[in-house]
C-alpha atoms as a PDB file:
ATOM      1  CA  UNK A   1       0.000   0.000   0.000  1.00  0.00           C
ATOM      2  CA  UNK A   2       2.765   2.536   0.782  1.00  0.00           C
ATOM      3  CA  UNK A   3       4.605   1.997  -2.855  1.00  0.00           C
ATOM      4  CA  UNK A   4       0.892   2.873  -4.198  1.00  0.00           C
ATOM      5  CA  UNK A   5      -0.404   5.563  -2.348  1.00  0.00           C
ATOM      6  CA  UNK A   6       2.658   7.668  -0.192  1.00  0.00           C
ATOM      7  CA  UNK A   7       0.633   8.323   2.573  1.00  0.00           C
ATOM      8  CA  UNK A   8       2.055  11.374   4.823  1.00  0.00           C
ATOM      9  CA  UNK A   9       0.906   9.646   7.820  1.00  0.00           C
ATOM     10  CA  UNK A  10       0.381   6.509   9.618  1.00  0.00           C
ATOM     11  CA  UNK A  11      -1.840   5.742  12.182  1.00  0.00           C
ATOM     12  CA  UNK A  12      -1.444   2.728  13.906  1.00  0.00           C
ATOM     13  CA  UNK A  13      -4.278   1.405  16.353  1.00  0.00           C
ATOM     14  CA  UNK A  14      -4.589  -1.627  18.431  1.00  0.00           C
ATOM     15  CA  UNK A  15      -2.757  -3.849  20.415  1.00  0.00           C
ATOM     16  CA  UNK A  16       0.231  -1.986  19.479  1.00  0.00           C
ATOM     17  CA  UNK A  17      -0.664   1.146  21.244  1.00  0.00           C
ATOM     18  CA  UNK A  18       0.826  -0.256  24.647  1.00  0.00           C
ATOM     19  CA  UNK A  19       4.304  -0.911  23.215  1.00  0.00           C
ATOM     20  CA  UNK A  20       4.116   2.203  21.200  1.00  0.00           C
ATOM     21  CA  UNK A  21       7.985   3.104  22.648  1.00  0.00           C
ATOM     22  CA  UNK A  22       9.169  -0.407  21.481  1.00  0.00           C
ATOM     23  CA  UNK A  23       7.327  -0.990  18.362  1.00  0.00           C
ATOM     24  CA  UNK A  24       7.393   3.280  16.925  1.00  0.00           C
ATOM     25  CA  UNK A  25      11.252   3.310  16.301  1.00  0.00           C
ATOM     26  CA  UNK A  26      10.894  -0.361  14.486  1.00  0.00           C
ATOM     27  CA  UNK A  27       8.446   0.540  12.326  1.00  0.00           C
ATOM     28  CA  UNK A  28       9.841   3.896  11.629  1.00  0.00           C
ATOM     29  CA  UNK A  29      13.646   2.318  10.830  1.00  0.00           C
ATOM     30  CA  UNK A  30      11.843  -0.700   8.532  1.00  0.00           C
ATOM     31  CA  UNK A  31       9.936   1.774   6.705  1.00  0.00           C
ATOM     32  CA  UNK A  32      12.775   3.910   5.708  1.00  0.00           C
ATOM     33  CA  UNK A  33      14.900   0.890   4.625  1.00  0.00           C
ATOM     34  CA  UNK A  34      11.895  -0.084   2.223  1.00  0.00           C
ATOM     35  CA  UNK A  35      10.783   3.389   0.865  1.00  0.00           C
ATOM     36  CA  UNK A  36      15.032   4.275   0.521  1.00  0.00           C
ATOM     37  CA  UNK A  37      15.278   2.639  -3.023  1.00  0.00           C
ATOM     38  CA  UNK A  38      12.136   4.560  -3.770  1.00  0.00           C
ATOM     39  CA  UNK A  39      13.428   8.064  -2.736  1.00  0.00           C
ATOM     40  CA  UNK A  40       9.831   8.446  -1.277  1.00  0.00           C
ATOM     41  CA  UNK A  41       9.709   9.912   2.378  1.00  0.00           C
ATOM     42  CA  UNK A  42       9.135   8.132   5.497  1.00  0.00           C
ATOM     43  CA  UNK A  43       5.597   8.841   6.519  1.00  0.00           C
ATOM     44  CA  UNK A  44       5.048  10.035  10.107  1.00  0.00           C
ATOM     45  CA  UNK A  45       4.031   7.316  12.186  1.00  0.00           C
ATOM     46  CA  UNK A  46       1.115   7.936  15.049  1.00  0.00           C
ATOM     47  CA  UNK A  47      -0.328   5.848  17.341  1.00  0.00           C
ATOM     48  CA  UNK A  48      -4.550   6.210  18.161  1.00  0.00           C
ATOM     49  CA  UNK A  49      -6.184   5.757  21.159  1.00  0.00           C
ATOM     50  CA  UNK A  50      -7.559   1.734  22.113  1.00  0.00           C
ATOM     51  CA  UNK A  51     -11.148   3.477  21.662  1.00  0.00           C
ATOM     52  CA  UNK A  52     -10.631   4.814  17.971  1.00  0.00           C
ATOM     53  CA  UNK A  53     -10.189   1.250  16.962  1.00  0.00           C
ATOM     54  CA  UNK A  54     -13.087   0.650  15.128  1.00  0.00           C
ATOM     55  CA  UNK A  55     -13.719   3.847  13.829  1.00  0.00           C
ATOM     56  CA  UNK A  56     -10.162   4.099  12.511  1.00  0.00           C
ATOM     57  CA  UNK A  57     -11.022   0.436  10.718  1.00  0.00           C
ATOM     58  CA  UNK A  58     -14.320   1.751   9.346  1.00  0.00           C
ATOM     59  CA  UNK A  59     -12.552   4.763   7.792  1.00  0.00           C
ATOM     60  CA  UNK A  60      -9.666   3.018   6.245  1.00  0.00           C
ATOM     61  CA  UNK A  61     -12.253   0.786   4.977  1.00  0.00           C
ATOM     62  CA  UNK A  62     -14.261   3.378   3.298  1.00  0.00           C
ATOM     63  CA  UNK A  63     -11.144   5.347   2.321  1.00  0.00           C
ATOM     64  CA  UNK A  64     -10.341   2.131   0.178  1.00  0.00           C
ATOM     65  CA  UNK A  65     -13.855   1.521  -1.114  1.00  0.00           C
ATOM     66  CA  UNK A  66     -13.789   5.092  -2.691  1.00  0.00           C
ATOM     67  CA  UNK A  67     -10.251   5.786  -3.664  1.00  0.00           C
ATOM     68  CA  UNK A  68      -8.577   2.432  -4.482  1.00  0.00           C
ATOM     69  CA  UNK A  69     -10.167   1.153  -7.363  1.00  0.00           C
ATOM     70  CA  UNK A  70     -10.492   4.793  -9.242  1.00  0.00           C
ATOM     71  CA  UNK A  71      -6.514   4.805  -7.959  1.00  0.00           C
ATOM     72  CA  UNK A  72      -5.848   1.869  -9.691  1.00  0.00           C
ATOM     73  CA  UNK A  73      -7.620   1.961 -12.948  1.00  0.00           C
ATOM     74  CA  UNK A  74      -6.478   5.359 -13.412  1.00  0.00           C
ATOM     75  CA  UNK A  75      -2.540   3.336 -12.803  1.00  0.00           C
ATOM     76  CA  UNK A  76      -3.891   0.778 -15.420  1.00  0.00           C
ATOM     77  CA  UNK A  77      -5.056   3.799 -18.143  1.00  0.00           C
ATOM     78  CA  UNK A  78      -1.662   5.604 -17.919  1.00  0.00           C
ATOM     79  CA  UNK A  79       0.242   1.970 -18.095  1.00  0.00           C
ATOM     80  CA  UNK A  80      -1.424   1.571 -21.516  1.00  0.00           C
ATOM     81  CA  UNK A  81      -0.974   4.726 -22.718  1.00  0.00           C
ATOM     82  CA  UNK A  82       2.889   4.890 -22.190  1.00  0.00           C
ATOM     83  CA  UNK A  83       3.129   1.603 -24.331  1.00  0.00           C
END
């Protein structure tokens, strides 16, 4: 997802949240070795409260439902038009 879309932010919610000191610099330093070949920027990493869980899960979900597949096909259009 983060080689499609370069999201400025991430917001991580869950079981995490209580190891947020141990798991925030891991996620941080594997992001930046995958996005480095990429020249893309690290995103900013966030951690949500345990009570946002669902809501955060019902927006992500809806953010895909809208934006993916016009994301995508509009990837698929310009594919075809550069060959």
């Amino acid at each position: 997802m983060l080689n499609l879309f370069h999201p400025p932010l991430i917001i991580i919610n869950g079981i995490y949240n209580e190891y947020e000191q141990i798991v925030k610099p891991v996620i941080i330093d594997t992001l930046a070795g995958e996005l480095a070949g990429l020249k893309t920027p690290v995103p900013q990493v966030v951690f949500g409260n345990p009570v946002e869980l669902k809501a955060s899960v019902g927006a992500a979900m809806l953010a895909a439902e809208v934006f993916l597949e016009k994301y995508l096909n509009s990837k698929i259009v310009k594919t075809k038009l550069l060959k």
